[in-house]
Protein backbone atom coordinates (compact mmCIF):
# COMPACT_ATOMS: atom_id res chain seq x y z
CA UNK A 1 7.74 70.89 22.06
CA UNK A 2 10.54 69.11 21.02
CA UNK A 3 11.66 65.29 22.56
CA UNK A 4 15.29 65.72 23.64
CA UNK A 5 15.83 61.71 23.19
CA UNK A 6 14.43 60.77 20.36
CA UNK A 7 14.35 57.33 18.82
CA UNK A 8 14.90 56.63 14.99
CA UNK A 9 12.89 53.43 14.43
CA UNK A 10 14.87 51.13 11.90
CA UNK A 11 13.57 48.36 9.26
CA UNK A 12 15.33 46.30 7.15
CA UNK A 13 16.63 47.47 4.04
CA UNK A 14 15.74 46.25 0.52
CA UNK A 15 19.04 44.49 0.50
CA UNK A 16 18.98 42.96 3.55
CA UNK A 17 15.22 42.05 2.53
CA UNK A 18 16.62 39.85 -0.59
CA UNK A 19 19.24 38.54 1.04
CA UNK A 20 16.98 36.45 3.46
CA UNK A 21 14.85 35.40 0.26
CA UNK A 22 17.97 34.40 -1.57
CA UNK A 23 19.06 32.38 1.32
CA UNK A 24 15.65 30.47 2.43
CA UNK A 25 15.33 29.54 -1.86
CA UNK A 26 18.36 28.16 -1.67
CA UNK A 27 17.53 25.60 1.47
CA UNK A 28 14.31 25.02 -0.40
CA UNK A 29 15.76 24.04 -3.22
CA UNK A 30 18.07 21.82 -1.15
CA UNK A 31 15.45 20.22 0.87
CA UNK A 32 12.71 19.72 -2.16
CA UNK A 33 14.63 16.03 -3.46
CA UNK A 34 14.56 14.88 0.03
CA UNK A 35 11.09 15.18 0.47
CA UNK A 36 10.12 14.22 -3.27
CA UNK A 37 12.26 11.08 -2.55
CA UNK A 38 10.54 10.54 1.06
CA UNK A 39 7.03 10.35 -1.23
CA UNK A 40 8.65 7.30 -2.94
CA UNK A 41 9.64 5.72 -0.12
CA UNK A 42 6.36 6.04 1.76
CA UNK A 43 5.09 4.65 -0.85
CA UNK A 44 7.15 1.68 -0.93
CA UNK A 45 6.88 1.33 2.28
CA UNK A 46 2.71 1.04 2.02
CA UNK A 47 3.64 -1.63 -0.75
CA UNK A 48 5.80 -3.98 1.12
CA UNK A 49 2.91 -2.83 4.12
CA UNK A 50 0.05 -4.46 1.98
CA UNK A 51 2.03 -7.22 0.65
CA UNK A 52 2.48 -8.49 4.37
CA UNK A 53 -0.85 -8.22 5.22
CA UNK A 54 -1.56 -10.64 2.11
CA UNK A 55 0.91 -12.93 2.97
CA UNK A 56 -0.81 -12.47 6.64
CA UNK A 57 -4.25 -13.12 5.30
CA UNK A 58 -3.16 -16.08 3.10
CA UNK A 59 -1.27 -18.03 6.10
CA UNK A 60 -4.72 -17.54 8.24
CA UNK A 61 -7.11 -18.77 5.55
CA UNK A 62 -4.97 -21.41 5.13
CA UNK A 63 -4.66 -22.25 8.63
CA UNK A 64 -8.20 -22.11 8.76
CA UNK A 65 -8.56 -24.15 6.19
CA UNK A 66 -6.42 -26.61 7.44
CA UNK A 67 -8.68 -26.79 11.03
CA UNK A 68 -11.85 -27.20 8.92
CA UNK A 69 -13.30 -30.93 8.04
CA UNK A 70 -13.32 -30.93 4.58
CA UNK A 71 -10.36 -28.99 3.69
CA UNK A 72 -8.90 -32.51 1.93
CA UNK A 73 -7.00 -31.25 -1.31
CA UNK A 74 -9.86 -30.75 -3.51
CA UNK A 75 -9.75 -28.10 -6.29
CA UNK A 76 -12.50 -25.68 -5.06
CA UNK A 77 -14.08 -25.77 -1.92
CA UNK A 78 -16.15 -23.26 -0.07
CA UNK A 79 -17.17 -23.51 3.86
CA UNK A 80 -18.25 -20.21 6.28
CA UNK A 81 -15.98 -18.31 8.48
CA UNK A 82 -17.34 -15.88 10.63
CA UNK A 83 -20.72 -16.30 8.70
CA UNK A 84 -19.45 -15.72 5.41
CA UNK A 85 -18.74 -17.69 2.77
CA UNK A 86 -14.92 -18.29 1.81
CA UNK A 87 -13.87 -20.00 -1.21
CA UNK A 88 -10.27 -21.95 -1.49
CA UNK A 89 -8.52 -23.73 -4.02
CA UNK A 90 -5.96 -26.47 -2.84
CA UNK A 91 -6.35 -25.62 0.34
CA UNK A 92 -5.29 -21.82 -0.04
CA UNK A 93 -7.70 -18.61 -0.75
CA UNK A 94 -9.22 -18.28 -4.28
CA UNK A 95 -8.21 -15.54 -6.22
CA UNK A 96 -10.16 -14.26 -9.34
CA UNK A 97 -13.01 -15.68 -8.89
CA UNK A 98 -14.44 -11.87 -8.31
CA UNK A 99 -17.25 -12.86 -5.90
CA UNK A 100 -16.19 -11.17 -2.52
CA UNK A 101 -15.43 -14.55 -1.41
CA UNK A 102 -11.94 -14.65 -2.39
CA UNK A 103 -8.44 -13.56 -0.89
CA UNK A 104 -9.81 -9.87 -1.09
CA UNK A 105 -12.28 -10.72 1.44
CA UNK A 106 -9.42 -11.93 4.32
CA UNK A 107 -8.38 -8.24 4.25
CA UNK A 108 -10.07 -5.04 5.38
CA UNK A 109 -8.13 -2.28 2.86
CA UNK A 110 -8.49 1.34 2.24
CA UNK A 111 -6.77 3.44 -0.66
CA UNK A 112 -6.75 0.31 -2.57
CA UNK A 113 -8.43 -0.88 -5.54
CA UNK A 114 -8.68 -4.89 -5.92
CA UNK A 115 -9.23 -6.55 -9.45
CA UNK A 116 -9.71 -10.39 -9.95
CA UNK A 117 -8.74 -12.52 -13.35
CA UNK A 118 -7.75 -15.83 -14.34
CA UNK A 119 -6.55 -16.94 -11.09
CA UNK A 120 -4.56 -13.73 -9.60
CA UNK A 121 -6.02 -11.28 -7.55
CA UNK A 122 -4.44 -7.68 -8.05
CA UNK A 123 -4.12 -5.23 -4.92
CA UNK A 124 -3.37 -1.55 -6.66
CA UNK A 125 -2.04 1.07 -4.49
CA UNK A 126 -3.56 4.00 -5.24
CA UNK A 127 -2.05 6.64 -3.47
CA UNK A 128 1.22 5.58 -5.51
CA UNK A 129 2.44 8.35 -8.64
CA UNK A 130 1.39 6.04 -11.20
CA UNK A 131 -0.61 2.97 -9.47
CA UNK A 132 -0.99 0.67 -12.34
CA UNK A 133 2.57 -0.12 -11.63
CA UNK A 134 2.37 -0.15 -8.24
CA UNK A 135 0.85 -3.12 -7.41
CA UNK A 136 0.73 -6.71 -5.14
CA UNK A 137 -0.36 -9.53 -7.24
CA UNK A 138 -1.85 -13.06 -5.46
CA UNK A 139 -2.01 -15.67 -7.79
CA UNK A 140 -3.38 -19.19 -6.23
CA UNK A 141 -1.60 -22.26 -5.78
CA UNK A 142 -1.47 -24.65 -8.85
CA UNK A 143 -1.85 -27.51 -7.12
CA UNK A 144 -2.36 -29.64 -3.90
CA UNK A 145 0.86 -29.11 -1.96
CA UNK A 146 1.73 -25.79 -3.75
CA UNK A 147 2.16 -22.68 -2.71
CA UNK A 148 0.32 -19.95 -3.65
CA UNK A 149 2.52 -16.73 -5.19
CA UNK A 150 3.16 -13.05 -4.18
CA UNK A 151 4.27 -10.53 -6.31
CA UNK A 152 4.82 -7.07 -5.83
CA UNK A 153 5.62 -4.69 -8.35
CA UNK A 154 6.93 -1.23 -7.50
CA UNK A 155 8.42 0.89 -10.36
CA UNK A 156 5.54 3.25 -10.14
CA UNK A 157 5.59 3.50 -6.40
């Protein structure tokens, strides 16, 4: 038997195929920078993130500090908050000292590697494209009545 209506089932074409290909590379290709770019500035953005939290965490400890009998100018001083030992040097958070006791330990960080030395603490991002570069630096205050300083530096964020 033969079907009187029959129905001729259509695909696309090899053309028509390549065409659609052609088209969704070349919206790829236009979208890729903007999302490379985004990278960067998510990055940057996690940088100026952390560098807030150790300005946060130094204005606390300081306030702290501040609250606390004995906190009187002196060059190093250590007292307990929260039952831990805190170290601070003219009246702000240590930094180098590398004994957990030092700005490091105001802050609770993850993808983040922390290195001490003479006096600056160093708070690596290391979800950045190249995170030596990519960095917050703390160094502590040179003196009573100084201010401690904050550094960022971002050219391999």
């Amino acid at each position: 038997m033969r079907r009187a209506d029959s129905v001729r089932v259509r695909g696309f074409t090899l053309i028509e195929l390549i065409v659609v290909i052609v088209i969704l590379g070349v919206l790829a290709a236009t979208a890729l920078p903007k999302f490379v770019s985004m990278k960067a500035e998510a990055a940057q953005a996690a940088l100026d993130g952390l560098r807030g939290s150790v300005a946060s965490a130094m204005n606390l400890a300081r306030t702290k500090c501040l609250l606390t009998t004995g906190c009187n100018g002196g060059f190093a001083m250590q007292f307990n908050h929260e039952g831990f030992p805190r170290r601070f040097v003219h009246g702000y958070p240590d930094a180098g000292d590398a004994t957990a006791n030092d700005i490091g330990s105001w802050l609770t960080l993850s993808d983040v590697t922390v290195t001490n030395a003479g006096g600056r603490t160093r708070f690596q991002l290391n979800s950045a494209s190249t995170p030596s570069t990519c960095y917050v630096e703390y160094a502590e205050a040179a003196a009573w009545g100084a201010v401690p300083t904050i550094t960022s530096v971002a050219t391999g964020c």
